[in-house]
PDB file of N, CA and C in Angstrom:
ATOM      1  N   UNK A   1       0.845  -1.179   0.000  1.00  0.00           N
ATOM      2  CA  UNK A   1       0.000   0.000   0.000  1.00  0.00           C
ATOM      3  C   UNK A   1       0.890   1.241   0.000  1.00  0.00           C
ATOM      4  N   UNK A   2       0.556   2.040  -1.024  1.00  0.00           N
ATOM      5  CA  UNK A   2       1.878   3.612  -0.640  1.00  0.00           C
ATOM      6  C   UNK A   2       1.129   4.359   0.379  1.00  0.00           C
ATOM      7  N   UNK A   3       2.140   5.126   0.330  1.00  0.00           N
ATOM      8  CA  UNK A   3       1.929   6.370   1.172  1.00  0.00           C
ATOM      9  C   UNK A   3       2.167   7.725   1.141  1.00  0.00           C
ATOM     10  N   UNK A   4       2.816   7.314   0.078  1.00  0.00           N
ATOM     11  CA  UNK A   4       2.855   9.017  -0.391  1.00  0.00           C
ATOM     12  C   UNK A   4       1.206   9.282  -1.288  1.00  0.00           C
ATOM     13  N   UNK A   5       1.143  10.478  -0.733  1.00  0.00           N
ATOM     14  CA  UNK A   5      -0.349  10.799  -1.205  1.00  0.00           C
ATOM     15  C   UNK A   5      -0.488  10.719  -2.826  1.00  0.00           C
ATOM     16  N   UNK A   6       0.697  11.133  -3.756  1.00  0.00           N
ATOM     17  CA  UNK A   6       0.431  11.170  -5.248  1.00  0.00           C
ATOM     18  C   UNK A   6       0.784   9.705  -5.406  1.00  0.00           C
ATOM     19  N   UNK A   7       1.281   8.742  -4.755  1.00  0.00           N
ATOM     20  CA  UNK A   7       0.888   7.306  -5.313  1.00  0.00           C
ATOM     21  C   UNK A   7       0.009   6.697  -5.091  1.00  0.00           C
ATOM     22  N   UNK A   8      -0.881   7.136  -4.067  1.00  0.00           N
ATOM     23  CA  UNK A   8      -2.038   7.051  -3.565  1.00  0.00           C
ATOM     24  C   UNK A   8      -2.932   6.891  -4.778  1.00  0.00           C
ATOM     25  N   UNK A   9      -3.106   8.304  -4.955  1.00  0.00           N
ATOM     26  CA  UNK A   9      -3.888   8.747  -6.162  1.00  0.00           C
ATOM     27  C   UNK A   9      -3.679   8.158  -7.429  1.00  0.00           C
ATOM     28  N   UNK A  10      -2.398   8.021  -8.016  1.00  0.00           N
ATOM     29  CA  UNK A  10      -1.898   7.153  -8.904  1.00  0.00           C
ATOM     30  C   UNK A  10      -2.749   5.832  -8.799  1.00  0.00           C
ATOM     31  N   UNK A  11      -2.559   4.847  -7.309  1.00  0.00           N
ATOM     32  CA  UNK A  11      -3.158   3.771  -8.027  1.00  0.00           C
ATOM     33  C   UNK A  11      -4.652   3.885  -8.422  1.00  0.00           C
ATOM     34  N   UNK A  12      -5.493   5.030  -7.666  1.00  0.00           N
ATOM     35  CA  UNK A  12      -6.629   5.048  -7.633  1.00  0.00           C
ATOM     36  C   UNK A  12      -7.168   5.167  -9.416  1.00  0.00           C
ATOM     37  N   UNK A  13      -6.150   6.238  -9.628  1.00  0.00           N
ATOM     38  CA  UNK A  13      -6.509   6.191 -11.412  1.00  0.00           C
ATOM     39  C   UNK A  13      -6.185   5.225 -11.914  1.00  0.00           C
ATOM     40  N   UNK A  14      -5.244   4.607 -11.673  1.00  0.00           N
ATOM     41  CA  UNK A  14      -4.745   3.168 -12.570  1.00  0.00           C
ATOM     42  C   UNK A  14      -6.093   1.743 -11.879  1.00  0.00           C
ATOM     43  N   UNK A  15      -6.395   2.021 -10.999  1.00  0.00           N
ATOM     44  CA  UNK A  15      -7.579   0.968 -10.693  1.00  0.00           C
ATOM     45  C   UNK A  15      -8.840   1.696 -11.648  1.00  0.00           C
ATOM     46  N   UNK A  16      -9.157   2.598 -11.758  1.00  0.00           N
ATOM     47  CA  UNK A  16     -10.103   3.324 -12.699  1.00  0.00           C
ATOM     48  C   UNK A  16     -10.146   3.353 -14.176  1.00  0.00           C
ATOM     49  N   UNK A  17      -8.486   3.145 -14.501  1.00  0.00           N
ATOM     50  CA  UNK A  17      -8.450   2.536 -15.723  1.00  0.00           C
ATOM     51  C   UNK A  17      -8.826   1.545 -16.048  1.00  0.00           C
ATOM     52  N   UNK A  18      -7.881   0.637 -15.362  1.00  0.00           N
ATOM     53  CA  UNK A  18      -7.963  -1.002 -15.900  1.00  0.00           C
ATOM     54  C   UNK A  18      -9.792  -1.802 -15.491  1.00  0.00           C
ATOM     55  N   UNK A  19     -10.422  -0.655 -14.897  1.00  0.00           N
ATOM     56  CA  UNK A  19     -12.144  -1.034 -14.797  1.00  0.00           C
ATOM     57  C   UNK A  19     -12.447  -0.372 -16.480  1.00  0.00           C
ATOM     58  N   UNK A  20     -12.406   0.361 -16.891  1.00  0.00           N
ATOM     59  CA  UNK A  20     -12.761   1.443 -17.678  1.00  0.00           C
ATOM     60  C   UNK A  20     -12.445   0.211 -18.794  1.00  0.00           C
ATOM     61  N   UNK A  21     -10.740  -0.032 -19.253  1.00  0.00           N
ATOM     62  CA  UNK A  21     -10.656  -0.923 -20.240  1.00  0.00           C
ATOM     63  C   UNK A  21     -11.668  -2.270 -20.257  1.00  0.00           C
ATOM     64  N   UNK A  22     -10.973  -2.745 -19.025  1.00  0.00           N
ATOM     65  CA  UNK A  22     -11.786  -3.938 -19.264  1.00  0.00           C
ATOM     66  C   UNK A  22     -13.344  -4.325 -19.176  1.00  0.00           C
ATOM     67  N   UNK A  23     -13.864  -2.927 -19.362  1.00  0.00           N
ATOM     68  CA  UNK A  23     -15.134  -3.421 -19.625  1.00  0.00           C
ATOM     69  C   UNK A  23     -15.215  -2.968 -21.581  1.00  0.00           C
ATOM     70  N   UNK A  24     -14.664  -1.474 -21.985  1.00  0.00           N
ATOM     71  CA  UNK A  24     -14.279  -1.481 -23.383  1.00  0.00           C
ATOM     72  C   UNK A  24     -13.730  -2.822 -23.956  1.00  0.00           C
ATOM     73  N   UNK A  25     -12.461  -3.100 -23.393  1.00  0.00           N
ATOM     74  CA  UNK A  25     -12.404  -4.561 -24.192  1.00  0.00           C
ATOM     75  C   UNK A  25     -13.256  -5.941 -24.468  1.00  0.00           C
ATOM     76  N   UNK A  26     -14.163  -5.915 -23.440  1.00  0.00           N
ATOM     77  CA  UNK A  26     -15.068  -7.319 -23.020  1.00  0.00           C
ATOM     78  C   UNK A  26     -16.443  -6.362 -24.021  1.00  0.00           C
ATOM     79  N   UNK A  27     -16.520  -5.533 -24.756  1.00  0.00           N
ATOM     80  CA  UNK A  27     -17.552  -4.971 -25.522  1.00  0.00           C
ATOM     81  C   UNK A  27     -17.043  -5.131 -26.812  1.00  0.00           C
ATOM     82  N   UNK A  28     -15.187  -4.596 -27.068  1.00  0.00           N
ATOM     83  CA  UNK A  28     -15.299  -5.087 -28.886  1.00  0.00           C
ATOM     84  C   UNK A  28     -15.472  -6.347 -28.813  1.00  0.00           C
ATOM     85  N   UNK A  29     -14.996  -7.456 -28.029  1.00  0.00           N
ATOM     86  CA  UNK A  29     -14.609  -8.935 -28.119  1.00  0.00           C
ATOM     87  C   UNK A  29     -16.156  -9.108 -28.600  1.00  0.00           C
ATOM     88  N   UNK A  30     -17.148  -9.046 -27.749  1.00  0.00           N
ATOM     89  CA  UNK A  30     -18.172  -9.502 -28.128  1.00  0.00           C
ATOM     90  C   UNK A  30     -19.130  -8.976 -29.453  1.00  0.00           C
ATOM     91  N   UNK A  31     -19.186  -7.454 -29.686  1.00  0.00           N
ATOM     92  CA  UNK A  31     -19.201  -7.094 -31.146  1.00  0.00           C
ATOM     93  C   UNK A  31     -18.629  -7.913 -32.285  1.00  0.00           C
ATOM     94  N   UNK A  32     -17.228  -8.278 -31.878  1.00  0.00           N
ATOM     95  CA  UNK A  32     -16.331  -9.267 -32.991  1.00  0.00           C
ATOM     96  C   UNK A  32     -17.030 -10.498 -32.819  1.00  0.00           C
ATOM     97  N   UNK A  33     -17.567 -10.559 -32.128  1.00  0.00           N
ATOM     98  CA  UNK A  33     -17.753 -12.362 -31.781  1.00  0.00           C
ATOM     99  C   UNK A  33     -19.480 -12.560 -32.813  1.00  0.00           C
ATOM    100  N   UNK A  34     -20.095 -11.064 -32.458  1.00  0.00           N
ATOM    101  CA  UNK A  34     -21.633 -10.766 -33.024  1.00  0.00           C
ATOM    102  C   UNK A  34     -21.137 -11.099 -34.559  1.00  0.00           C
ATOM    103  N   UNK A  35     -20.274 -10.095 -35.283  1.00  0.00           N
ATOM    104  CA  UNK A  35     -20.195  -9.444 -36.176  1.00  0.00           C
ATOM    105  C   UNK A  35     -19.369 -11.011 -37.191  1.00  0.00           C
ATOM    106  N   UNK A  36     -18.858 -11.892 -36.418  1.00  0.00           N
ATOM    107  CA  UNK A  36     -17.989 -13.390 -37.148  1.00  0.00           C
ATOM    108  C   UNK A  36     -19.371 -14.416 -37.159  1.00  0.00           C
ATOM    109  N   UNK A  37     -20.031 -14.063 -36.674  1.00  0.00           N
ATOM    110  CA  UNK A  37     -20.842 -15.593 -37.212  1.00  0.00           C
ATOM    111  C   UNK A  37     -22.153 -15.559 -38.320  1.00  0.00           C
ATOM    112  N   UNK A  38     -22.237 -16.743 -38.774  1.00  0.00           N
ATOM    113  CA  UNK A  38     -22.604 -16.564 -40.108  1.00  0.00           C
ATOM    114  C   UNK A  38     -23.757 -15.324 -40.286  1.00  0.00           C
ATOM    115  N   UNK A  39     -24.978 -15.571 -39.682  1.00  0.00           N
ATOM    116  CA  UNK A  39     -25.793 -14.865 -40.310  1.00  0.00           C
ATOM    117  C   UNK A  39     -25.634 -13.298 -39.624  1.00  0.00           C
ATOM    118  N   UNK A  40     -24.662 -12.552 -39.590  1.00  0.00           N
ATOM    119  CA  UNK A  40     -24.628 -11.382 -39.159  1.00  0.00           C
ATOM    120  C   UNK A  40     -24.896 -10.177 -40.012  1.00  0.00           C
ATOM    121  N   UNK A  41     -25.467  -9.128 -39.483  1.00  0.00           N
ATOM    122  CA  UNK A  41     -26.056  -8.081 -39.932  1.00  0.00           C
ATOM    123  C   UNK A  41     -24.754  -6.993 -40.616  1.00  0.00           C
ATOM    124  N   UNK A  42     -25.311  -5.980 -41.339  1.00  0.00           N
ATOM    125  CA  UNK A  42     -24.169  -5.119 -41.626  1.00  0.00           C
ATOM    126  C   UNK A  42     -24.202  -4.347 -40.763  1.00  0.00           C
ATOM    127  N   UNK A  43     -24.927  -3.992 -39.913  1.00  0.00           N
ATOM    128  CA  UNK A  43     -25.632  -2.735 -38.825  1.00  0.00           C
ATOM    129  C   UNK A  43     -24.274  -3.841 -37.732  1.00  0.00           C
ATOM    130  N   UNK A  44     -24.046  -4.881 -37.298  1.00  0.00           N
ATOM    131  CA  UNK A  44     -23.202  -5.731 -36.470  1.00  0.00           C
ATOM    132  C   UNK A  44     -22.487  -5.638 -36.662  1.00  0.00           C
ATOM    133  N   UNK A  45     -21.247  -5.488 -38.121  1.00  0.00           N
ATOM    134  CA  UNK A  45     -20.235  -5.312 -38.803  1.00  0.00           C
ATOM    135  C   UNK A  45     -20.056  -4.077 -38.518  1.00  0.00           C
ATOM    136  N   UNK A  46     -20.965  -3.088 -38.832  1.00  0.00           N
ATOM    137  CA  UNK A  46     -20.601  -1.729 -38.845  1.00  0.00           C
ATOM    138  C   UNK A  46     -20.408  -1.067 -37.139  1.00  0.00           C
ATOM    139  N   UNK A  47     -20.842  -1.885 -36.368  1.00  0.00           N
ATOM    140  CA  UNK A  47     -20.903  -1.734 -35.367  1.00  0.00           C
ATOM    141  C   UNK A  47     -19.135  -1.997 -34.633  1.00  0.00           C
ATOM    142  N   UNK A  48     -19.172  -3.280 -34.995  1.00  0.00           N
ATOM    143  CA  UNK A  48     -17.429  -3.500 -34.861  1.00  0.00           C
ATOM    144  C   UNK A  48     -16.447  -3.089 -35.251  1.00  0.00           C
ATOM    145  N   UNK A  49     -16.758  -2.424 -35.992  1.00  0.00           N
ATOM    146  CA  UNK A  49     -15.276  -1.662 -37.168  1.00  0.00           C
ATOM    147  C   UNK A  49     -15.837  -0.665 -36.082  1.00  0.00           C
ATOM    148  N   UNK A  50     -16.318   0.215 -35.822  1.00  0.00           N
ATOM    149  CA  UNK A  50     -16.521   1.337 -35.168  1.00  0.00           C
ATOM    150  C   UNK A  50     -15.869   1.153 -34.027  1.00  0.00           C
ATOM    151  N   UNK A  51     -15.890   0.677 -33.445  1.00  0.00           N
ATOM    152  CA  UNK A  51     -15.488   0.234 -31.862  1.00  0.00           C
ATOM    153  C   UNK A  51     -14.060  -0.363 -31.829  1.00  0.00           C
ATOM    154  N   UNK A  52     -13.513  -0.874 -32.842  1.00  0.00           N
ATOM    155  CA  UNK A  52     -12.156  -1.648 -33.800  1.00  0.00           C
ATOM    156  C   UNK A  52     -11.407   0.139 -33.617  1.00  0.00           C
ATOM    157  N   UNK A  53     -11.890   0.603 -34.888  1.00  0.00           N
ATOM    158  CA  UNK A  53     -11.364   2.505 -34.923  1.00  0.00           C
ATOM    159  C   UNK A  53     -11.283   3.577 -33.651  1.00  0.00           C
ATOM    160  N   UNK A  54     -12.194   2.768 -32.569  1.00  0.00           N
ATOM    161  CA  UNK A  54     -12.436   3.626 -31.459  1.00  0.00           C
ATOM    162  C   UNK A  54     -11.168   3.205 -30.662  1.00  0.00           C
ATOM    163  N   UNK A  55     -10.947   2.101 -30.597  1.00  0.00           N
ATOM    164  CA  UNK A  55     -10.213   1.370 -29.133  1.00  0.00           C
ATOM    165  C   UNK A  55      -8.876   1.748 -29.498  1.00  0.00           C
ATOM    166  N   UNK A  56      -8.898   1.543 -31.211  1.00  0.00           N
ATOM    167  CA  UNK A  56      -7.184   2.375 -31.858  1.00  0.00           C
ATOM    168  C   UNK A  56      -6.981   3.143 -31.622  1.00  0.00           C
ATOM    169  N   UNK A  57      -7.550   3.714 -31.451  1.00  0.00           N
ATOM    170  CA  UNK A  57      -7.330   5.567 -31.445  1.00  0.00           C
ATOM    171  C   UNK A  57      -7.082   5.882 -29.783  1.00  0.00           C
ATOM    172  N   UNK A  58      -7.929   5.145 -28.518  1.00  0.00           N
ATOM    173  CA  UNK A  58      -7.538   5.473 -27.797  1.00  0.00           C
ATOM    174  C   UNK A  58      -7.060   4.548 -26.820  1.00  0.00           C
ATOM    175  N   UNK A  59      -6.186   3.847 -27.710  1.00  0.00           N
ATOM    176  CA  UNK A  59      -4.613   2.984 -27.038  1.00  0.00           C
ATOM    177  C   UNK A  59      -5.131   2.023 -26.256  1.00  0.00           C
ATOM    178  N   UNK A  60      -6.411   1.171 -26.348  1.00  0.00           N
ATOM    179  CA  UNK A  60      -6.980  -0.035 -26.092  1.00  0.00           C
ATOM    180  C   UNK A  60      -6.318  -0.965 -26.588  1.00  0.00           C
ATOM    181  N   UNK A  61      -5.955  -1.101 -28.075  1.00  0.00           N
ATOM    182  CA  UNK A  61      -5.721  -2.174 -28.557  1.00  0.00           C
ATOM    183  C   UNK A  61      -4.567  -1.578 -29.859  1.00  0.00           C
ATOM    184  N   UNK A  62      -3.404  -2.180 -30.431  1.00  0.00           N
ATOM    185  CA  UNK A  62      -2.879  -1.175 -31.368  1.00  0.00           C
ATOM    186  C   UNK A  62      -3.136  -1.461 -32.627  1.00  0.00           C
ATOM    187  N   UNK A  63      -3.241  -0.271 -33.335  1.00  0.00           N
ATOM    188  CA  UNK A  63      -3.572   0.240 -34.807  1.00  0.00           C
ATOM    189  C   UNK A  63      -3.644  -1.011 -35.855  1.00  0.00           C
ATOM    190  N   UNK A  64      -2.352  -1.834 -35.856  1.00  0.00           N
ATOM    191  CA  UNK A  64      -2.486  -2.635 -37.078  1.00  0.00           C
ATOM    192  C   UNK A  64      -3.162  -4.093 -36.298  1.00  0.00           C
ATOM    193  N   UNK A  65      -3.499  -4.409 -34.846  1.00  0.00           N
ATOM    194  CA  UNK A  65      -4.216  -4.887 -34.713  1.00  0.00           C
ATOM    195  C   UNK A  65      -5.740  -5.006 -35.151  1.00  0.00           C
ATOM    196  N   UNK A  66      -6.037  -3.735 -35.071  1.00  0.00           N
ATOM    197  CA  UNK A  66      -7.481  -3.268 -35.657  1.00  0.00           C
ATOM    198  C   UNK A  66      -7.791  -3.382 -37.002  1.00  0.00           C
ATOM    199  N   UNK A  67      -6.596  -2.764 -37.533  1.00  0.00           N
ATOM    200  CA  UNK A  67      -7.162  -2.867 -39.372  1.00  0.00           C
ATOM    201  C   UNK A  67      -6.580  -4.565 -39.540  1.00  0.00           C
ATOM    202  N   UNK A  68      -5.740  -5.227 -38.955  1.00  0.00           N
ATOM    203  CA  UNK A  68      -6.298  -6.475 -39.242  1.00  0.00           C
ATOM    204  C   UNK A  68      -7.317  -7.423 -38.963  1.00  0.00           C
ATOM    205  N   UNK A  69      -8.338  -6.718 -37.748  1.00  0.00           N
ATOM    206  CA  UNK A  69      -9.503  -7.531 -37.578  1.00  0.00           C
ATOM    207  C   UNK A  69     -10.730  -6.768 -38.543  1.00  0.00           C
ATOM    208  N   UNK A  70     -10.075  -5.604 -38.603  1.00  0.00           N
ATOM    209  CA  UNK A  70     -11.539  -5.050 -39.767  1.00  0.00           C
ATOM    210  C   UNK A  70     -11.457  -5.517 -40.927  1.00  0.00           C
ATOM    211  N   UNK A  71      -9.625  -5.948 -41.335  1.00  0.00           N
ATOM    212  CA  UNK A  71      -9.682  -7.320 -42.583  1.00  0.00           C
ATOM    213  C   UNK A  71     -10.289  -7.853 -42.660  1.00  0.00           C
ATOM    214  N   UNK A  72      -9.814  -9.020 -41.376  1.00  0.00           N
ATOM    215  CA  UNK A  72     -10.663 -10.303 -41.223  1.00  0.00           C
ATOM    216  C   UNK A  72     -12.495 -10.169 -41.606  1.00  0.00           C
ATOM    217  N   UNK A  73     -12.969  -8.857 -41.170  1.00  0.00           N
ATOM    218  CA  UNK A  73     -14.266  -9.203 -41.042  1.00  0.00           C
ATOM    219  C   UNK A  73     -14.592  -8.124 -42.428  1.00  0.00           C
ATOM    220  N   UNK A  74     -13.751  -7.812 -43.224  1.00  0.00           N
ATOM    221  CA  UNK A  74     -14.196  -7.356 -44.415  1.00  0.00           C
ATOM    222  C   UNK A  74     -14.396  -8.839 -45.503  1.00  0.00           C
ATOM    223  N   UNK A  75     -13.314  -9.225 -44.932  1.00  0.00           N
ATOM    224  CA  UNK A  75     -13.744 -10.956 -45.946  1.00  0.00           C
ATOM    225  C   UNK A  75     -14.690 -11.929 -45.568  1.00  0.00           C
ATOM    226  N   UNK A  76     -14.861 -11.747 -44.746  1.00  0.00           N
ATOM    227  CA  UNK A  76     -16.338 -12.655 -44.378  1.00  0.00           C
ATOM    228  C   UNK A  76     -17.117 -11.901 -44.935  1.00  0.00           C
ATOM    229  N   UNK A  77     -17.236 -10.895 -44.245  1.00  0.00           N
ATOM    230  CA  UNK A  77     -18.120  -9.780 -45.407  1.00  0.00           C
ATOM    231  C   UNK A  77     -19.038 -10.371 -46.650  1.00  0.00           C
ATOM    232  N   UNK A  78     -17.496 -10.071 -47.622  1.00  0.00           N
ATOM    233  CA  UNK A  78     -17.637 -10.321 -48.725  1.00  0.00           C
ATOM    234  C   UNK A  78     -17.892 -11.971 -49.285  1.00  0.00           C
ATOM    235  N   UNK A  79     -17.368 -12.718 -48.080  1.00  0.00           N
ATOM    236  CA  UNK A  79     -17.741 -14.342 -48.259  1.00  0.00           C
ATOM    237  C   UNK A  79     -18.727 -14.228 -48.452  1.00  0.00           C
ATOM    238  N   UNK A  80     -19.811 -13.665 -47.547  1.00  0.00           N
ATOM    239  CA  UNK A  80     -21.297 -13.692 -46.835  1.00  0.00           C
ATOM    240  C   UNK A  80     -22.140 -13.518 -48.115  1.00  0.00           C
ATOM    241  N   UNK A  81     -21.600 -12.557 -48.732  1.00  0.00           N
ATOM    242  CA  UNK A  81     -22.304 -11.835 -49.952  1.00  0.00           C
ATOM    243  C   UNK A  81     -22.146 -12.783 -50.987  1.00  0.00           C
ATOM    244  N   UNK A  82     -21.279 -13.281 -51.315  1.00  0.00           N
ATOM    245  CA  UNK A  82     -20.896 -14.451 -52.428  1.00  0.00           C
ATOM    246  C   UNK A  82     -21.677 -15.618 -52.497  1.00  0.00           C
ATOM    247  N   UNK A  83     -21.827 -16.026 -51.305  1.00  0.00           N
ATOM    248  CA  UNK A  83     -22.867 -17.340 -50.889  1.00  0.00           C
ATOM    249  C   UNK A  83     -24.427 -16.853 -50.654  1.00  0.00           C
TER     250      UNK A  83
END
């Protein structure tokens, strides 16, 4: 436990974070999870790329992580449409 008052505070924000992420992260996972199975909507897709662009931008998850899952789910996508 610290004791200096600004590490105090420190962990208090860093416990406020890692609540904050991990509920953002446990929301794209499941968007991705909506947005991968077969009969999914484009409104579901569009929903995940959004939240994919969001989490990049604010250092959730990194950049070429994202545009490679908005890959991934641009080709199903386009699987979806083919079949």
């Amino acid at each position: 436990m610290p004791n200096i008052a600004s590490a105090k505070k420190n962990m208090r924000k860093s416990r406020a974070a890692q609540a904050r992420n991990r509920a953002q992260r446990s929301a794209l996972r499941t968007a991705l999870k909506k947005a991968k199975v077969g009969g999914a909507s484009a409104d579901e897709r569009t929903k995940a790329v959004s939240l994919l662009d969001r989490s990049a931008r604010k250092g959730l998850i990194h950049k070429n992580a994202a545009a490679r899952q908005k890959s991934k789910l641009a080709k199903l996508a386009a699987k979806a449409q083919q079949a």
